[in-house]
PDB file of N, CA and C in Angstrom:
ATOM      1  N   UNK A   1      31.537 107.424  79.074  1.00  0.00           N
ATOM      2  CA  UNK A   1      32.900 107.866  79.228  1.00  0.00           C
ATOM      3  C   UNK A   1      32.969 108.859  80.383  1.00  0.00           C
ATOM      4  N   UNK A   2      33.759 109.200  81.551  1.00  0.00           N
ATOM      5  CA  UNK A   2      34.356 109.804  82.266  1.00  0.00           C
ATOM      6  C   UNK A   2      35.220 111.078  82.179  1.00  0.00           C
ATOM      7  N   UNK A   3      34.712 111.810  82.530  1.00  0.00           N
ATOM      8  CA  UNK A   3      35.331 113.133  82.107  1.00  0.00           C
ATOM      9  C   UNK A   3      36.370 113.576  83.328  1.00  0.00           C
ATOM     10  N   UNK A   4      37.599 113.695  82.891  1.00  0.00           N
ATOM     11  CA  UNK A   4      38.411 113.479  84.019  1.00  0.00           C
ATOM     12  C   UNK A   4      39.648 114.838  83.717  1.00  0.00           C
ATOM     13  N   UNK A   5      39.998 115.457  85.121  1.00  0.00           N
ATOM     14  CA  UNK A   5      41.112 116.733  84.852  1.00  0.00           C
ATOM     15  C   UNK A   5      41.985 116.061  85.256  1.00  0.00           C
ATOM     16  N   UNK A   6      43.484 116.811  84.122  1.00  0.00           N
ATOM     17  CA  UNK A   6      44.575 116.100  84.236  1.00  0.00           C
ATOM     18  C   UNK A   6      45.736 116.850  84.045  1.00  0.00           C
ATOM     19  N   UNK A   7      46.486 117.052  85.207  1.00  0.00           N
ATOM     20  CA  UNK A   7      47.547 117.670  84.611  1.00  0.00           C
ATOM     21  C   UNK A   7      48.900 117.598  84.502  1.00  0.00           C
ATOM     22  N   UNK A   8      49.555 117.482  83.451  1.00  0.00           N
ATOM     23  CA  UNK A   8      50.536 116.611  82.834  1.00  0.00           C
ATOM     24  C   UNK A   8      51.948 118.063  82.682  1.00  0.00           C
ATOM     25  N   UNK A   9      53.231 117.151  82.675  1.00  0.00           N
ATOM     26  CA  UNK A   9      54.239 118.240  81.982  1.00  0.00           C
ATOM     27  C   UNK A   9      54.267 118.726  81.125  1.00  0.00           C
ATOM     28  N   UNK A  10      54.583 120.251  81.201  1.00  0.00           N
ATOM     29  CA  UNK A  10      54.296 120.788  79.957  1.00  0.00           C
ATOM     30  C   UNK A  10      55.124 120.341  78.670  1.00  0.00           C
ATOM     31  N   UNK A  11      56.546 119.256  79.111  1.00  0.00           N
ATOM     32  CA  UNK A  11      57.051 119.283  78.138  1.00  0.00           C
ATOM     33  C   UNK A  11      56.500 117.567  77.179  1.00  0.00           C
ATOM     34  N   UNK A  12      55.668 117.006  78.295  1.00  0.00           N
ATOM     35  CA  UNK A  12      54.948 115.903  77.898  1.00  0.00           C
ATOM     36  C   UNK A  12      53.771 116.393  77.292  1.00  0.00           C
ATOM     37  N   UNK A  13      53.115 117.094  77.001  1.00  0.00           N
ATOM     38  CA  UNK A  13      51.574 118.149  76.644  1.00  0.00           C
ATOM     39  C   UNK A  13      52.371 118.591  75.401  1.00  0.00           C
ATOM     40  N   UNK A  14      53.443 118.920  75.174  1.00  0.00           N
ATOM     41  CA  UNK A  14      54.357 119.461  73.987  1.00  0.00           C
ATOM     42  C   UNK A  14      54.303 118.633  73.014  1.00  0.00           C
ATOM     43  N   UNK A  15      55.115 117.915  73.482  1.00  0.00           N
ATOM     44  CA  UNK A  15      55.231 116.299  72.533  1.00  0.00           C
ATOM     45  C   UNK A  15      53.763 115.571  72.292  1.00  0.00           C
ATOM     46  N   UNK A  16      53.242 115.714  73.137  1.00  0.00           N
ATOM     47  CA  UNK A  16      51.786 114.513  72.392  1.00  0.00           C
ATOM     48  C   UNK A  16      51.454 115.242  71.722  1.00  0.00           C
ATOM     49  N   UNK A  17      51.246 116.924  71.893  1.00  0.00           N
ATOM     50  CA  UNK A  17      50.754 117.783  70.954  1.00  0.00           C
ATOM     51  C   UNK A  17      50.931 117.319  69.210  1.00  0.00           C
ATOM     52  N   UNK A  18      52.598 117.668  69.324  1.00  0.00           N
ATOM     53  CA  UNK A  18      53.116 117.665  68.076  1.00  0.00           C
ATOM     54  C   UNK A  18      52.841 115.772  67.655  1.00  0.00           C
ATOM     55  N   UNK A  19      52.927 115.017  68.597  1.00  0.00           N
ATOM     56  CA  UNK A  19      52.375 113.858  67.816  1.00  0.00           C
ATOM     57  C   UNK A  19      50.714 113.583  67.153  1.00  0.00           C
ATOM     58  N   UNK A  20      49.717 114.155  67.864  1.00  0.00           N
ATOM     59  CA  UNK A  20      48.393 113.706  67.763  1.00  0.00           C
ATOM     60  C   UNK A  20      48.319 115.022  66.343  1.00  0.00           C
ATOM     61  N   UNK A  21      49.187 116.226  65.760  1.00  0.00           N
ATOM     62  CA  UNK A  21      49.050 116.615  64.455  1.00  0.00           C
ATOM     63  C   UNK A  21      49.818 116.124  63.357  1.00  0.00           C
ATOM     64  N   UNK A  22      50.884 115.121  63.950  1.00  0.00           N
ATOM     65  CA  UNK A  22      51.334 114.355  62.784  1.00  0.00           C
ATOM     66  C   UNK A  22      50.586 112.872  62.178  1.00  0.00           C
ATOM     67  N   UNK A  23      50.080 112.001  63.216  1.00  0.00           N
ATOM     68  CA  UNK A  23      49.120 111.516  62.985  1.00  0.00           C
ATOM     69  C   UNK A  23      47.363 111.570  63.117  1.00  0.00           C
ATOM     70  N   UNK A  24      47.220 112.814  62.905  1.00  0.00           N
ATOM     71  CA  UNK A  24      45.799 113.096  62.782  1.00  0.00           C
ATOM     72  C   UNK A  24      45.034 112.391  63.453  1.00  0.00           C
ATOM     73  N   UNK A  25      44.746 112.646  64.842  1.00  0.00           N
ATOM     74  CA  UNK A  25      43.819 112.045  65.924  1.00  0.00           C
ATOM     75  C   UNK A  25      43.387 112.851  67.169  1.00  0.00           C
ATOM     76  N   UNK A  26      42.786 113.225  67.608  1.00  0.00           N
ATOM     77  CA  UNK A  26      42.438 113.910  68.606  1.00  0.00           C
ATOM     78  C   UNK A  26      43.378 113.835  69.841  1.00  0.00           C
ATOM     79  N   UNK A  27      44.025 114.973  70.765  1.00  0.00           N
ATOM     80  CA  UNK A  27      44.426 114.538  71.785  1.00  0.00           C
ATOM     81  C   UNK A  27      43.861 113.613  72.819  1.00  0.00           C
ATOM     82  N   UNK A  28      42.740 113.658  72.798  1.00  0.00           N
ATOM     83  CA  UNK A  28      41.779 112.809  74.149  1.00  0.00           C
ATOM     84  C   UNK A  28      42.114 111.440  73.133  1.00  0.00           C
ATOM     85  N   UNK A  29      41.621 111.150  72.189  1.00  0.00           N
ATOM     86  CA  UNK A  29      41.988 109.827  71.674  1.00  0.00           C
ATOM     87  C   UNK A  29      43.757 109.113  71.668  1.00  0.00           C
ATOM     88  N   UNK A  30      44.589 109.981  71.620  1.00  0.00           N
ATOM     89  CA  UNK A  30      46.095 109.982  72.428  1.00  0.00           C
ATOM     90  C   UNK A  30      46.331 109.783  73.339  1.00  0.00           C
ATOM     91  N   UNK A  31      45.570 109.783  74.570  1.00  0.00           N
ATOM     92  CA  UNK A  31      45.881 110.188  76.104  1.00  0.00           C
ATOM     93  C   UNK A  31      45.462 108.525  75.921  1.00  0.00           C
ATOM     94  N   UNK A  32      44.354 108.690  75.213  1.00  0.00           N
ATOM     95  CA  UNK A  32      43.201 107.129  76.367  1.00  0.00           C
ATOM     96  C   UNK A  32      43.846 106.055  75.331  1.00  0.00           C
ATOM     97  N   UNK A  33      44.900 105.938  74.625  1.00  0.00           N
ATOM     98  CA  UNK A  33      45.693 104.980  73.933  1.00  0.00           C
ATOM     99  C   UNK A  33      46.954 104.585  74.753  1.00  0.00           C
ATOM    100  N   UNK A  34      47.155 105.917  74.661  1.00  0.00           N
ATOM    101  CA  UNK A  34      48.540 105.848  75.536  1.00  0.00           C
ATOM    102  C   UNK A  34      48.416 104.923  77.008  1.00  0.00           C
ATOM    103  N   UNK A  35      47.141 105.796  77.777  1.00  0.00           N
ATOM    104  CA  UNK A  35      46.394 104.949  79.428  1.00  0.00           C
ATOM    105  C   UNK A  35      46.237 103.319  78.654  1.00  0.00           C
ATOM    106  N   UNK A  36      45.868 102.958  77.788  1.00  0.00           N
ATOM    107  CA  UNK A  36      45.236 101.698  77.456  1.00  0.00           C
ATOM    108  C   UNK A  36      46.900 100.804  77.512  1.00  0.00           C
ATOM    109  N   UNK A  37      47.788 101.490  76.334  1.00  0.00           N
ATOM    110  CA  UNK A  37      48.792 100.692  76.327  1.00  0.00           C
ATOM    111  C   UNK A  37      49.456 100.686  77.425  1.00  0.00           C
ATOM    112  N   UNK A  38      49.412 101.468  78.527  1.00  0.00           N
ATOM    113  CA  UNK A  38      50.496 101.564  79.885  1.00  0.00           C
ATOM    114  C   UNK A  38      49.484 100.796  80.347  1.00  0.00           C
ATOM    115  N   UNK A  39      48.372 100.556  80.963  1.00  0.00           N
ATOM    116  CA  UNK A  39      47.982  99.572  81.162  1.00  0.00           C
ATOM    117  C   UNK A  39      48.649  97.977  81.171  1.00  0.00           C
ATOM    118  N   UNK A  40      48.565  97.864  79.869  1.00  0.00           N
ATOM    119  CA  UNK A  40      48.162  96.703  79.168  1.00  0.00           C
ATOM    120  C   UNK A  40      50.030  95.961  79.855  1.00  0.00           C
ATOM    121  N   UNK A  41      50.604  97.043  79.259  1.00  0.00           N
ATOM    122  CA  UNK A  41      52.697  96.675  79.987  1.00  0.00           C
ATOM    123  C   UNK A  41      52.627  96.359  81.381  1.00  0.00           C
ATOM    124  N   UNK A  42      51.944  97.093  82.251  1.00  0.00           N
ATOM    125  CA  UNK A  42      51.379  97.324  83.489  1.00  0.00           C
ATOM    126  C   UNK A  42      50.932  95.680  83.905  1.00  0.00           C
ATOM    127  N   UNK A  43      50.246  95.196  83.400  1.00  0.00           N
ATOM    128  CA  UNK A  43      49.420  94.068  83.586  1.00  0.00           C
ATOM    129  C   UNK A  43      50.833  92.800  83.249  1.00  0.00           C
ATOM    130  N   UNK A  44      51.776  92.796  82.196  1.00  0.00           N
ATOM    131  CA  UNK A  44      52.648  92.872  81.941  1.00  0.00           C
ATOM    132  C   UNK A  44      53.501  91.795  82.407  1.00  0.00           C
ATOM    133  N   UNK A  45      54.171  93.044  83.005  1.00  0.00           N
ATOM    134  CA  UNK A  45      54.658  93.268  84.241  1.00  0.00           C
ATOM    135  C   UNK A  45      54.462  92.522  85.556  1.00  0.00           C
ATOM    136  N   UNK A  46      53.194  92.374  85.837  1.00  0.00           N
ATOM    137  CA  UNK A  46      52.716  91.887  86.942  1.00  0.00           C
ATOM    138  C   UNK A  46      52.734  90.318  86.717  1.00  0.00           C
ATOM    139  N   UNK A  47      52.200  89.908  85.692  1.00  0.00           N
ATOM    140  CA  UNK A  47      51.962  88.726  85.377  1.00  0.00           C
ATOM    141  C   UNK A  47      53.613  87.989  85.299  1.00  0.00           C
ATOM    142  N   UNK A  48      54.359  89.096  84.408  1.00  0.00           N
ATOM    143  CA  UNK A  48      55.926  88.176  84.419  1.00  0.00           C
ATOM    144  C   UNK A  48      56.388  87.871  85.714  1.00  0.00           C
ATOM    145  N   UNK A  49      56.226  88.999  86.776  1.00  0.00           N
ATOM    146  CA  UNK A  49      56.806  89.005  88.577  1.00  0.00           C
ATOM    147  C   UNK A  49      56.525  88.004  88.858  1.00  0.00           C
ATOM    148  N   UNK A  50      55.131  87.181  88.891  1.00  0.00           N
ATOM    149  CA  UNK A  50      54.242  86.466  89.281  1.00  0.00           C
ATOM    150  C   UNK A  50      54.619  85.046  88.497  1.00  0.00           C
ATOM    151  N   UNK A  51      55.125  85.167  87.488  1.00  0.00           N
ATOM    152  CA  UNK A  51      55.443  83.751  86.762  1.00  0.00           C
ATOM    153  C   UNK A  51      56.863  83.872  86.876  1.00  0.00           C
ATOM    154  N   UNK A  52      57.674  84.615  87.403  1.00  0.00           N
ATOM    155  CA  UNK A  52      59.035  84.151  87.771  1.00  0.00           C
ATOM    156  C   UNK A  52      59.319  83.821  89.542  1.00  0.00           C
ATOM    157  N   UNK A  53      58.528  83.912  90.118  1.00  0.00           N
ATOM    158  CA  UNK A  53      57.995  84.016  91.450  1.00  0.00           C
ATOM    159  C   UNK A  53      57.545  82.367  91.778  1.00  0.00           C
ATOM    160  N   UNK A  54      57.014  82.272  91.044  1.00  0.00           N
ATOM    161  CA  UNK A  54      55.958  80.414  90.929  1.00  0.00           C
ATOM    162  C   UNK A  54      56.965  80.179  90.585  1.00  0.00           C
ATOM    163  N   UNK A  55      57.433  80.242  89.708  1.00  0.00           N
ATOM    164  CA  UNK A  55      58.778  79.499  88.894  1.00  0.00           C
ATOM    165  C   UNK A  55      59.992  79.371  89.713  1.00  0.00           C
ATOM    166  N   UNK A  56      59.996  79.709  90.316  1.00  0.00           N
ATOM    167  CA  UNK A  56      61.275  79.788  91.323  1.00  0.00           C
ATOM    168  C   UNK A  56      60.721  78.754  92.639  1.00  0.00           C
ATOM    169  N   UNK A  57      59.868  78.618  93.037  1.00  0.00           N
ATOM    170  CA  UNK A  57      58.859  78.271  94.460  1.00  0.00           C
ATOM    171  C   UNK A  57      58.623  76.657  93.541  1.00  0.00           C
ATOM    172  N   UNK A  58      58.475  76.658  92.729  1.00  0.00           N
ATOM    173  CA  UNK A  58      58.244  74.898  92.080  1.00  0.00           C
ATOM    174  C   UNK A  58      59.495  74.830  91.473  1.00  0.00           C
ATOM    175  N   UNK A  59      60.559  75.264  91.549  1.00  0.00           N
ATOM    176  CA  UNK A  59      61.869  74.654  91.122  1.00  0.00           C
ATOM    177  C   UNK A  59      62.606  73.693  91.960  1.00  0.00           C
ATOM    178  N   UNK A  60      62.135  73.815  93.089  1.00  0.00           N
ATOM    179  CA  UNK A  60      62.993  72.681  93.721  1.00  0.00           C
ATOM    180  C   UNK A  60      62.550  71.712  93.780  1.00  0.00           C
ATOM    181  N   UNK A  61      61.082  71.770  94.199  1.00  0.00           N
ATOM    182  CA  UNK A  61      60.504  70.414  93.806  1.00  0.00           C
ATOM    183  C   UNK A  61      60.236  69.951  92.463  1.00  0.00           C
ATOM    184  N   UNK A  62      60.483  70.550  91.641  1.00  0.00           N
ATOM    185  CA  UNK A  62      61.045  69.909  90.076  1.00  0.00           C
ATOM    186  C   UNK A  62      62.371  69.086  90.600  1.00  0.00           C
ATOM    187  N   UNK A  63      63.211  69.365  90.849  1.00  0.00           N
ATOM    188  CA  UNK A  63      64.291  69.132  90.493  1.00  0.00           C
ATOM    189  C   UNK A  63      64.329  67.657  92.033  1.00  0.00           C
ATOM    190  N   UNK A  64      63.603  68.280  92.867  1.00  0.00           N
ATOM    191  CA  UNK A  64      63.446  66.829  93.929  1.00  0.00           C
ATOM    192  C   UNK A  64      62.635  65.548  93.201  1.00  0.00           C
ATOM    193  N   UNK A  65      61.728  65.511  91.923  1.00  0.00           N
ATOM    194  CA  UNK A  65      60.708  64.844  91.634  1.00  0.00           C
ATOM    195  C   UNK A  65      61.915  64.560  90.339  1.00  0.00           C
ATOM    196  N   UNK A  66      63.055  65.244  89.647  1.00  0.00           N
ATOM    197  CA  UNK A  66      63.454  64.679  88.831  1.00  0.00           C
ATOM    198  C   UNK A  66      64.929  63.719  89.210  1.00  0.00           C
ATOM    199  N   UNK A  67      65.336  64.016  90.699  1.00  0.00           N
ATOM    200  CA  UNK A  67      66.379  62.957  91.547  1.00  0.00           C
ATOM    201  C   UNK A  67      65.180  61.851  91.928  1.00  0.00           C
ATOM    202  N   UNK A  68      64.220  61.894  92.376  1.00  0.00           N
ATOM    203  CA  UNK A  68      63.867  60.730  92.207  1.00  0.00           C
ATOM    204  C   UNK A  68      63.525  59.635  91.477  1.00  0.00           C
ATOM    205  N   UNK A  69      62.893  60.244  89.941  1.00  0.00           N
ATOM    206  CA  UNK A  69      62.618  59.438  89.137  1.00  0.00           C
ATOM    207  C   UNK A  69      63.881  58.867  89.263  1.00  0.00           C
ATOM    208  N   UNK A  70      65.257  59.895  88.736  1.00  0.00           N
ATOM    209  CA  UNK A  70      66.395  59.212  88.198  1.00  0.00           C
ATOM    210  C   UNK A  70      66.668  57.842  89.205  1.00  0.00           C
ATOM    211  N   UNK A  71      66.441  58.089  90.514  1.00  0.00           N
ATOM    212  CA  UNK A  71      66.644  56.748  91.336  1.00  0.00           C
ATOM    213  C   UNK A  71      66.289  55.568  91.022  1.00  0.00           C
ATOM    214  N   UNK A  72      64.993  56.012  90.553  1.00  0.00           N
ATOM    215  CA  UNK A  72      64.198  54.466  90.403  1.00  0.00           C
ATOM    216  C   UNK A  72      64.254  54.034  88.827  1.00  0.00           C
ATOM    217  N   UNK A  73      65.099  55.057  87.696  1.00  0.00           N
ATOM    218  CA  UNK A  73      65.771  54.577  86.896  1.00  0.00           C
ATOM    219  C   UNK A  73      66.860  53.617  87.216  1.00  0.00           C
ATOM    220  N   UNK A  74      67.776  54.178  87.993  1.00  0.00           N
ATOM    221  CA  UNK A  74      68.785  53.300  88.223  1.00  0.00           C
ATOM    222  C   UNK A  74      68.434  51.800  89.097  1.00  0.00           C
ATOM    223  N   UNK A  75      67.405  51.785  89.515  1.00  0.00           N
ATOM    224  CA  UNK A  75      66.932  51.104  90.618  1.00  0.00           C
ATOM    225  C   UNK A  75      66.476  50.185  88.685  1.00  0.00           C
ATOM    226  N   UNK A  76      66.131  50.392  88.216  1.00  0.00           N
ATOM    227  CA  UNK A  76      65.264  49.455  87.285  1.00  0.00           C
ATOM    228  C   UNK A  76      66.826  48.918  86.538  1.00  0.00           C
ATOM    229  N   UNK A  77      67.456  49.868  86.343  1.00  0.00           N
ATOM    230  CA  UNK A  77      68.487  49.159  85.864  1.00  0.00           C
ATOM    231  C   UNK A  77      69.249  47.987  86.500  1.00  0.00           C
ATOM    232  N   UNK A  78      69.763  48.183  87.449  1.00  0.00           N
ATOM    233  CA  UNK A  78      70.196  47.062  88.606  1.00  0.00           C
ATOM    234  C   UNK A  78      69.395  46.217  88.567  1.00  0.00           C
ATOM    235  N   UNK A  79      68.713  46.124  88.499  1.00  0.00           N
ATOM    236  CA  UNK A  79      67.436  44.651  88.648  1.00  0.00           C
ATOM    237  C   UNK A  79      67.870  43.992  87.208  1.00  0.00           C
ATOM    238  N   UNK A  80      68.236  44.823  85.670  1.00  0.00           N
ATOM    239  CA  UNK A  80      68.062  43.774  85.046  1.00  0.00           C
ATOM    240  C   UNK A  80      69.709  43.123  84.876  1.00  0.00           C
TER     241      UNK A  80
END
């Protein structure tokens, strides 16, 4: 583990305070939950940007690959 200085608002240092004695846990075990879950949203985040991003960049050629099928639907129809 990494021993790291940190210095935070006092009115954020307030509040975790009074949280890490209502649920009985060490502040350092608070901090590196808290880092884990902002993380984890963090990662999130990135991944949704990134899949609405692709999603947008293969939408047209969805929608070019689904005018064509429909063509050669209609194209099968006319024939019979």
């Amino acid at each position: 583990m990494k021993t790291l200085s940190l210095k935070l608002n006092e009115e954020i240092l307030q509040e975790a305070d009074r949280v890490v004695k209502t649920i009985h846990i060490s502040r350092n075990a608070y901090i590196n939950h808290a880092v884990h879950l902002y993380n984890q949203l963090s990662r999130r985040r990135f991944l949704q940007k990134k899949l609405i991003l692709e999603s947008k960049a293969t939408a047209q050629v969805s929608l070019e690959v689904l005018s064509d099928m429909e063509k050669i639907e209609d194209g099968l129809k006319h024939e019979n």
